[in-house]
Protein backbone atom coordinates (compact mmCIF):
# COMPACT_ATOMS: atom_id res chain seq x y z
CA UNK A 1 9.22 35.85 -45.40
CA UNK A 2 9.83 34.07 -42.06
CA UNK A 3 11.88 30.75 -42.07
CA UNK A 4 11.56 28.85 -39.35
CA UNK A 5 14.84 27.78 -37.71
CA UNK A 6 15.41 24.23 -37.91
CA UNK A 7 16.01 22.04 -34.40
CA UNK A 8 19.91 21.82 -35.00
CA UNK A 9 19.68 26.17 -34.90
CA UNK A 10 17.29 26.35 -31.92
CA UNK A 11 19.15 27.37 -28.51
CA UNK A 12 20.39 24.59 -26.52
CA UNK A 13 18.13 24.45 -23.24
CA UNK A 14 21.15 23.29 -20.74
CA UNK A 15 19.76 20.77 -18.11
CA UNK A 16 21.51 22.90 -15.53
CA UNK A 17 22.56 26.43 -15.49
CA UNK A 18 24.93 28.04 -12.70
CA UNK A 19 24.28 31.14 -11.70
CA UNK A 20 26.71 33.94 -10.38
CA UNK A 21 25.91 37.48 -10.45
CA UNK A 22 27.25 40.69 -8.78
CA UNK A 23 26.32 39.92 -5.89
CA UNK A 24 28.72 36.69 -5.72
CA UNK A 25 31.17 38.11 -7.30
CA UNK A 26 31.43 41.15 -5.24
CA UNK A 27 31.10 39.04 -2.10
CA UNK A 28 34.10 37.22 -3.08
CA UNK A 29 36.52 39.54 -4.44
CA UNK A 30 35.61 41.68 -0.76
CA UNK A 31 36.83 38.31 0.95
CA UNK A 32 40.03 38.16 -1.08
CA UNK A 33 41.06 42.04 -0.90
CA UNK A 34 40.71 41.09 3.04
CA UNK A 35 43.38 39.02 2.77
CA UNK A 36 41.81 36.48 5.38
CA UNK A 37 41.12 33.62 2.40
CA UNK A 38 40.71 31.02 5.06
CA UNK A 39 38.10 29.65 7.21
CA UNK A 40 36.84 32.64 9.33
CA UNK A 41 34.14 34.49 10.11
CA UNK A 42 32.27 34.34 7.28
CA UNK A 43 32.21 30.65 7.26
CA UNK A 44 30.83 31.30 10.89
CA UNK A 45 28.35 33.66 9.41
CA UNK A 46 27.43 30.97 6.66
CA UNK A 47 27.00 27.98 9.50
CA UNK A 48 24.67 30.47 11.54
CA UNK A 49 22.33 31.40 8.78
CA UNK A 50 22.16 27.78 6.96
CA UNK A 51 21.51 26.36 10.96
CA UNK A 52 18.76 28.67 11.06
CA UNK A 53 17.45 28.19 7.50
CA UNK A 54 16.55 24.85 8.29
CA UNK A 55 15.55 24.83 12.24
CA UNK A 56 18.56 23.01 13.35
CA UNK A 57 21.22 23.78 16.41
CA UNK A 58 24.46 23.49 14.45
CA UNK A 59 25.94 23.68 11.20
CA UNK A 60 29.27 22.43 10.09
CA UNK A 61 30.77 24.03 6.61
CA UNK A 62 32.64 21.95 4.74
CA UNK A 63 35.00 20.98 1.35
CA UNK A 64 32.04 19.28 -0.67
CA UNK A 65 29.01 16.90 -0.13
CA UNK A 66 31.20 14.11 -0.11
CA UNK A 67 33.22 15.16 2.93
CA UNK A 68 30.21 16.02 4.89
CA UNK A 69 28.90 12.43 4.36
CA UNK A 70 32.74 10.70 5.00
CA UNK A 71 33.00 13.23 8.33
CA UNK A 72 29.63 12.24 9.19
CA UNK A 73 30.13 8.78 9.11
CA UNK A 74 33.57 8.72 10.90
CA UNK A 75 31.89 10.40 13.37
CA UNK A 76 29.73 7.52 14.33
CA UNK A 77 31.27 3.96 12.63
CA UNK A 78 33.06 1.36 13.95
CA UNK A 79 34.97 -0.57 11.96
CA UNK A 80 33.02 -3.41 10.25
CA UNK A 81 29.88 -1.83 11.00
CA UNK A 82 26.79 -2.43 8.63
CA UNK A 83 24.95 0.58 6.84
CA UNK A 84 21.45 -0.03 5.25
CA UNK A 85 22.51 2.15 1.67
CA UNK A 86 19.93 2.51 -1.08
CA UNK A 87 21.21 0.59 -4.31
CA UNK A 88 19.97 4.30 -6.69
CA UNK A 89 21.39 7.03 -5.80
CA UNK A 90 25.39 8.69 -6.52
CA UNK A 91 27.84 6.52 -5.31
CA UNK A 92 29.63 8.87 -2.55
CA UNK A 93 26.28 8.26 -0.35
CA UNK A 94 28.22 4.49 -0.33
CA UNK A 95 31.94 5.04 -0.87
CA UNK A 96 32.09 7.64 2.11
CA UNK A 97 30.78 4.47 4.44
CA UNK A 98 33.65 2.47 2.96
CA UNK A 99 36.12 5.52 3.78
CA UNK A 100 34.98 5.19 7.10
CA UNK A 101 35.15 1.44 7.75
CA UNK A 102 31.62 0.74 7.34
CA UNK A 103 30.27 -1.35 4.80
CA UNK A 104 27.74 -0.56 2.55
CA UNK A 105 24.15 -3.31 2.94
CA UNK A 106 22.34 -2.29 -0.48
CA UNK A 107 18.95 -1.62 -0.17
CA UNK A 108 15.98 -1.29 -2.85
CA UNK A 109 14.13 1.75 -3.93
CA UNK A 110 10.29 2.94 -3.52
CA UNK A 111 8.95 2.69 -7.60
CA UNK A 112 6.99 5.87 -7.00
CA UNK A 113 9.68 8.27 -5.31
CA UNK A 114 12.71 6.18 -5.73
CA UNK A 115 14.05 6.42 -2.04
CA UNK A 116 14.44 4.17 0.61
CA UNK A 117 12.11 0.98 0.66
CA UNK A 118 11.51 0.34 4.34
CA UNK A 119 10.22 -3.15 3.66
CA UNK A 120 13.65 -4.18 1.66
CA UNK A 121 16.06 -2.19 4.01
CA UNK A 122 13.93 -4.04 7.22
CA UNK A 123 14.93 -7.79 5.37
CA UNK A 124 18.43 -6.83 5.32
CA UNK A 125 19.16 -5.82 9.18
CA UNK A 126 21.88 -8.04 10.89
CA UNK A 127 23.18 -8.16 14.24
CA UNK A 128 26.29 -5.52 12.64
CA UNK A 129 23.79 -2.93 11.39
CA UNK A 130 24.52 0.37 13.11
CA UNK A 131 22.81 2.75 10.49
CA UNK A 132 20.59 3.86 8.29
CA UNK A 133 22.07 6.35 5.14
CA UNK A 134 18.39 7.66 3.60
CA UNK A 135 18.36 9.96 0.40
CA UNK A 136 16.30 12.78 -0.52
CA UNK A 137 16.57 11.69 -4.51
CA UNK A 138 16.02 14.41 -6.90
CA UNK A 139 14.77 17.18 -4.05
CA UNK A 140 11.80 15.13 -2.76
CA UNK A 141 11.79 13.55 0.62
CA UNK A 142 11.99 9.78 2.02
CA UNK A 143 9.49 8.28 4.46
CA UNK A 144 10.76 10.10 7.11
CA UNK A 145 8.49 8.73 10.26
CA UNK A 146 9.12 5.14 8.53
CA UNK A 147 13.14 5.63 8.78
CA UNK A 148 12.78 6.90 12.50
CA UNK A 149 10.57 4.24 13.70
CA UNK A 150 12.89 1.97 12.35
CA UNK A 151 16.14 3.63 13.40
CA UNK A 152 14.23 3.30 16.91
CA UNK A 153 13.15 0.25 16.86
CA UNK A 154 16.67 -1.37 16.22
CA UNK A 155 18.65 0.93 17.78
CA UNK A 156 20.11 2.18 14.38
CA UNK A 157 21.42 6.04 13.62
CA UNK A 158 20.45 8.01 10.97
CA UNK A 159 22.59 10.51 8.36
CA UNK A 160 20.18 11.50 5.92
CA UNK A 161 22.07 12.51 1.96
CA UNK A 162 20.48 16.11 1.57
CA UNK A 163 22.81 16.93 -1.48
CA UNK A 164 19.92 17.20 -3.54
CA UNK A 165 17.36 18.70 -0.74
CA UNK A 166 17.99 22.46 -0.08
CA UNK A 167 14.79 23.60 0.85
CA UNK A 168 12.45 20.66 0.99
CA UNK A 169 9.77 20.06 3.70
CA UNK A 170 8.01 18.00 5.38
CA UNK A 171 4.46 18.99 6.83
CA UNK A 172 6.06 22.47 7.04
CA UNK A 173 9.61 21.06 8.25
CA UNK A 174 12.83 21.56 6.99
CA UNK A 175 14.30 18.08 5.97
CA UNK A 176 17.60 19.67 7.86
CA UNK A 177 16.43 19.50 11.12
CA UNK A 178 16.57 16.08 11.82
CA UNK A 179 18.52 13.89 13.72
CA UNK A 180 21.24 12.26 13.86
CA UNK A 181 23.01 14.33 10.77
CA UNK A 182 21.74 15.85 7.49
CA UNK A 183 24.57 16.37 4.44
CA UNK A 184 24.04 18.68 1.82
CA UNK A 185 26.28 19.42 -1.14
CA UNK A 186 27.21 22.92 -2.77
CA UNK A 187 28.28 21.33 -5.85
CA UNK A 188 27.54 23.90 -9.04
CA UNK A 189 24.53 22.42 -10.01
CA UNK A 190 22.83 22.23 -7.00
CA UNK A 191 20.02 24.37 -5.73
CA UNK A 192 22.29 26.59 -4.43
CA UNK A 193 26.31 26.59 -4.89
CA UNK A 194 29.76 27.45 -3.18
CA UNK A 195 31.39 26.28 -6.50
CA UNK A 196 32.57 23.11 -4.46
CA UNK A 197 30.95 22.92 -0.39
CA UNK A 198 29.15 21.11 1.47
CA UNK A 199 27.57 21.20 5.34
CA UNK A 200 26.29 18.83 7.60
CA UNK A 201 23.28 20.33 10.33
CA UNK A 202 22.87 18.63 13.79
CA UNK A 203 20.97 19.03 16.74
CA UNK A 204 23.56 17.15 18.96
CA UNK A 205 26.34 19.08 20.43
CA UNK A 206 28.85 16.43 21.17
CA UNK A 207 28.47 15.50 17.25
CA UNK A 208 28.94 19.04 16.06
CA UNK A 209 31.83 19.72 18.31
CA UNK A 210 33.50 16.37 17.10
CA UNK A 211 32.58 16.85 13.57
CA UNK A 212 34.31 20.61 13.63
CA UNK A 213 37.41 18.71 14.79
CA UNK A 214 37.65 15.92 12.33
CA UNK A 215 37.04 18.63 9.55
CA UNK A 216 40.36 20.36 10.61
CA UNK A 217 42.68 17.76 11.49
CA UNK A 218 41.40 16.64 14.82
CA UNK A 219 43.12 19.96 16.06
CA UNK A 220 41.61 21.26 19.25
CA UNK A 221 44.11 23.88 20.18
CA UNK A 222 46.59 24.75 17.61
CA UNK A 223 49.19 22.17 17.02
CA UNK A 224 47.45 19.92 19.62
CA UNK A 225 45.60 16.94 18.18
CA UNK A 226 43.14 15.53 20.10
CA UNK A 227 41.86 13.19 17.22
CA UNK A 228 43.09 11.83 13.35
CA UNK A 229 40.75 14.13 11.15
CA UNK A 230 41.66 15.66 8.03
CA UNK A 231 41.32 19.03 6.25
CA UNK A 232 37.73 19.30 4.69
CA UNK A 233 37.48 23.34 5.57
CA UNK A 234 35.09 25.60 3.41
CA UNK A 235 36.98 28.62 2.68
CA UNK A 236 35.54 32.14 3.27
CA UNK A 237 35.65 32.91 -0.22
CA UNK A 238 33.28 29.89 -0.84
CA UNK A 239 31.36 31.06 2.31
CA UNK A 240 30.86 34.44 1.15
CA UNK A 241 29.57 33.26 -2.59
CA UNK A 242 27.19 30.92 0.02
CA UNK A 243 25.81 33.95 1.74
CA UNK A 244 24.30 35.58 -1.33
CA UNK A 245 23.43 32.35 -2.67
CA UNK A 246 21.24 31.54 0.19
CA UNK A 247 19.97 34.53 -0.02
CA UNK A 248 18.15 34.14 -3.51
CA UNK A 249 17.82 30.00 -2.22
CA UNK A 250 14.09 30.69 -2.02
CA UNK A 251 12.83 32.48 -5.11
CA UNK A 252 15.25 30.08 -6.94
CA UNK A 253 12.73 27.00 -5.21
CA UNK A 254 9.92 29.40 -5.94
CA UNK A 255 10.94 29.06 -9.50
CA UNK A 256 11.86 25.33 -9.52
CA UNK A 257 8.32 24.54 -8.22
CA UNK A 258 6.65 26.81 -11.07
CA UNK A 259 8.36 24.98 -13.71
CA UNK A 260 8.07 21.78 -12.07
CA UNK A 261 4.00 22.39 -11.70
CA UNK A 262 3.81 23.33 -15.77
CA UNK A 263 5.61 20.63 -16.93
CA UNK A 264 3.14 18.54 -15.27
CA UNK A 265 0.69 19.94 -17.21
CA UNK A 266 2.65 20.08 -20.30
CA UNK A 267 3.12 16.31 -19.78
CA UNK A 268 0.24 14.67 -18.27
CA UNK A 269 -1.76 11.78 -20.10
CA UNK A 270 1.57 10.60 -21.96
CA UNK A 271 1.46 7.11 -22.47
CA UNK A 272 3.97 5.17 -20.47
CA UNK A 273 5.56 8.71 -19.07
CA UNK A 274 5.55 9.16 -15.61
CA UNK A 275 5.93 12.44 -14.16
CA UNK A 276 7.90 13.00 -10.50
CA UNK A 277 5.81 12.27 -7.61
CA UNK A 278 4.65 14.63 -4.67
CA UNK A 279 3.84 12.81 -1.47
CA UNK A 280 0.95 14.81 1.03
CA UNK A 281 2.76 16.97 2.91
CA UNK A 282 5.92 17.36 1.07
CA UNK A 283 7.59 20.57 -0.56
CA UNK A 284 9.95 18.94 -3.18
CA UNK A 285 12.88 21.03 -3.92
CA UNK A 286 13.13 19.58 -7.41
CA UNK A 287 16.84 19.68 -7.67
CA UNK A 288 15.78 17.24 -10.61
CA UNK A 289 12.64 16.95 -12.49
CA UNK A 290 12.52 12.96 -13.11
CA UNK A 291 10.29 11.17 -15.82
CA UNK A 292 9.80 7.50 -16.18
CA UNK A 293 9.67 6.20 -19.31
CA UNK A 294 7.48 2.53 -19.85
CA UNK A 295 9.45 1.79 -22.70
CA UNK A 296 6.28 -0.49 -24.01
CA UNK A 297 3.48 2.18 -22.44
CA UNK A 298 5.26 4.74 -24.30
CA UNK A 299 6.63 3.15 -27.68
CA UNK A 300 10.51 4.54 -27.20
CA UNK A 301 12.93 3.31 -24.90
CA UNK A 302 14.55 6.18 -22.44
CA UNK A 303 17.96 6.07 -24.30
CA UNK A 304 16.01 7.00 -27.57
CA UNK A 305 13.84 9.43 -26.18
CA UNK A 306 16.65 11.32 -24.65
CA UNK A 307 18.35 11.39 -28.06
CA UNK A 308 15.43 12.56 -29.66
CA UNK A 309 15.23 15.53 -27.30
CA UNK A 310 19.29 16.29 -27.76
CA UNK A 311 18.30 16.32 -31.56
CA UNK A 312 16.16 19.03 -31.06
CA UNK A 313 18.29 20.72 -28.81
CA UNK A 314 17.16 19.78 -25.10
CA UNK A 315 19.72 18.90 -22.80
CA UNK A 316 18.51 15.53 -20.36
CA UNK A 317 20.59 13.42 -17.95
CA UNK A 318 20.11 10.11 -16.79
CA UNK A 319 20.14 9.95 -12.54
CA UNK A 320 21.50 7.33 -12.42
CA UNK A 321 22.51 4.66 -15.33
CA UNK A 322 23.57 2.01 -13.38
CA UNK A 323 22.28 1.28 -9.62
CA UNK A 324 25.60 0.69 -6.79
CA UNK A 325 25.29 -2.77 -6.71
CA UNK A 326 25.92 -2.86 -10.24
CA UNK A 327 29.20 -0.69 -10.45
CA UNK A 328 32.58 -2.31 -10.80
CA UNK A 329 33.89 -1.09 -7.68
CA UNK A 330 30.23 -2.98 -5.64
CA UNK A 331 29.72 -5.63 -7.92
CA UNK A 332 32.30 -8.34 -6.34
CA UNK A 333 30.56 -8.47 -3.38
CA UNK A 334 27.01 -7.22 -4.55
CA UNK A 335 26.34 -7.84 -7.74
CA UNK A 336 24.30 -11.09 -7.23
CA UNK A 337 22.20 -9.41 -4.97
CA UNK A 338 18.37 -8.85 -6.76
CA UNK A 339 17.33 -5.06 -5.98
CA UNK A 340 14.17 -5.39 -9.05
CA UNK A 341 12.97 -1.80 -8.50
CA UNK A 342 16.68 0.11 -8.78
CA UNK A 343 17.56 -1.92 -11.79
CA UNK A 344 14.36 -0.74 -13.48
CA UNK A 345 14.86 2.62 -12.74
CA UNK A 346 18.42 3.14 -14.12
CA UNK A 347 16.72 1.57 -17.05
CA UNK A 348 13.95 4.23 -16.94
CA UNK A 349 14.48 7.71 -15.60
CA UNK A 350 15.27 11.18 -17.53
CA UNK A 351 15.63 14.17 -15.99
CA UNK A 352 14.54 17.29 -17.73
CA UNK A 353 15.79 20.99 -17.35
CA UNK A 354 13.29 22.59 -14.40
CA UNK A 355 16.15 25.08 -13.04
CA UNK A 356 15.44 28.83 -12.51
CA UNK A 357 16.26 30.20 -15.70
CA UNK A 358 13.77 28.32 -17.80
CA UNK A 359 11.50 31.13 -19.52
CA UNK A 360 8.03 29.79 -20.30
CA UNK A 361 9.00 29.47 -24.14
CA UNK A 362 11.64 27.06 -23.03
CA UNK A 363 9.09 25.27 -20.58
CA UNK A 364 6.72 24.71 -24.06
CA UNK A 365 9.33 23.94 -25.86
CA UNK A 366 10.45 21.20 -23.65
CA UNK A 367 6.71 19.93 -23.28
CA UNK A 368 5.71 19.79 -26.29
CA UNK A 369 9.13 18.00 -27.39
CA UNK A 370 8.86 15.12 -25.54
CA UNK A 371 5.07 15.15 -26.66
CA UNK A 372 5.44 14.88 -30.33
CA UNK A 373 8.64 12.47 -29.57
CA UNK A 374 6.55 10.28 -27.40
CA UNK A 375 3.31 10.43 -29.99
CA UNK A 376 5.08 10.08 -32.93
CA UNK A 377 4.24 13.25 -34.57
CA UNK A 378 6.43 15.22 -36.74
């Protein structure tokens, strides 16, 4: 006689899973029996074949995501200068404008994609607005054309938060190869990982050549300082765990987008669930795969549904809980300031596993959890 295993004995399905193989580990352990631990050559090697990846001139390895978006912005603020910031997304796309002397202008969220509203971020231009910070949320892409037309319009410059873009495309482009910067993290759950990194791609030279100074202490020759930077170097070791990384990068998005198509189907006609949207033209990365939950549509509030799911085993994660307008360290000075659509969404959105390592049991499993949640079947 078969007895069926009850939720609590079920595998956990982990919302994220890192992955490091031979290849990684090999890669690294051939750095450190080198002996040159350091930023060298294969952090050159890394630059070059991430640059080309996405179809830009230069590439610029660095410590994390964070420091790619702080080196990014020192590299272009003034003091005092304005930054048009969307209110949902993780806070180091604002804090790293802060850092830098800037100061953050929050900005409301498209309901449908949850990136940049043009319309909201237009209202909120001043005569001390220098730039524009866009994020590719969750893998997908912003109105790209929109941002530029605007950037060009008003003069404005543009670093785009890739952290959570490796791989997406627009019409067939890499969301990399746009101007003025693009930051990407290497953070272990991302689509790809250095364990901590991060780079920044550019297609101006002056920028690349400054940003390789500020990463390193403004140090042009050695001991000879030729600007106040600081030390936000990507090591070979990470470099080398990068290389084979990138290497698997697209099968990895291959996968993503498999998983991401089937739990469309697995999920579609819900009432008051909302699966991620794909704009014409755009190759989502799916970093994360995120629902949105009509609490009266759908008869269960997100908080309950994602309880539910941990109940039976399914790890979720909410991206993000509360928009940056809303956190203590904003709220002084922004916290009074109405951004409808952002405050919704923290209220709303659940991000399911979609990483590489789903099998298709775990993909029907997840599918037909939220289902019988959602329906109110056993």
């Amino acid at each position: 006689m078969v007895t069926k295993q009850s939720p609590q004995e079920e595998k956990v399905i982990p919302i994220a899973q890192v992955r490091f193989d031979s290849g990684e580990i090999d890669a690294a352990v051939a750095v450190l029996r080198s002996g040159n631990v350091r930023q060298g050559k294969v952090t050159r090697e890394l630059e070059e074949r991430f640059a080309a990846m996405v179809g830009a001139r230069h590439a610029v390895a660095v410590s994390s995501g964070t420091a790619a978006l702080h080196l990014a912005w020192l590299a272009l603020l003034e003091p005092g200068d304005e930054v048009l910031v969307p209110a949902f997304t993780f806070i180091a796309t604002a804090s790293t404008v802060v850092f830098a002397g800037g100061r953050p202008i929050f900005c409301d969220v498209d309901p449908a994609t949850a990136t940049l509203d043009l319309e909201d971020a237009a209202r909120r231009l001043t005569p001390r607005t220098r730039a524009i910070a866009p994020v590719h949320l969750y893998g997908g892409a912003c109105d790209v054309d929109g941002i530029q037309r605007l950037a060009r319009e008003h003069g404005l410059r543009i670093v785009w938060d890739a952290a959570q873009a490796h791989g997406t495309r627009i019409d067939g482009r890499d969301v990399g190869s746009f101007a003025d910067m693009v930051c990407y993290s290497f953070y272990p759950t991302k689509n790809m990982t250095t364990g901590e990194g991060g780079m920044i791609t550019t297609n101006d030279d002056a920028l690349a050549e400054r940003l390789r100074l500020l990463r390193s202490h403004g140090q042009e020759r050695k001991y000879e300082h030729t600007l106040l930077g600081l030390n936000y170097r990507l090591t070979d070791v990470q470099a080398a765990i990068g290389l084979v990384q990138l290497d698997q990068l697209p099968g990895w998005l291959e996968q993503r987008r498999a998983n991401a198509r089937r739990l469309d189907a697995l999920l579609a006609g819900l009432p008051g669930i909302t699966t991620p949207v794909r704009l014409p033209g755009v190759e989502h990365s799916y970093h994360q795969y995120t629902i949105q939950i009509d609490a009266a549509a759908a008869g269960i509030t997100r908080d309950d549904l994602q309880a539910a799911l941990a109940a039976r085993g399914i790890q979720s994660a909410v991206h993000y809980p509360r928009p940056l307008h809303r956190q203590p360290v904003f709220a002084p000075e922004h916290g009074a300031t109405s951004l409808p659509v952002s405050e919704r969404l923290a209220e709303s959105v659940l991000s399911l596993p979609v990483h590489p390592a789903l099998t298709e049991d775990d993909l029907e499993r997840i599918g037909a959890s939220v289902r019988s949640i959602v329906l109110g079947e056993a």
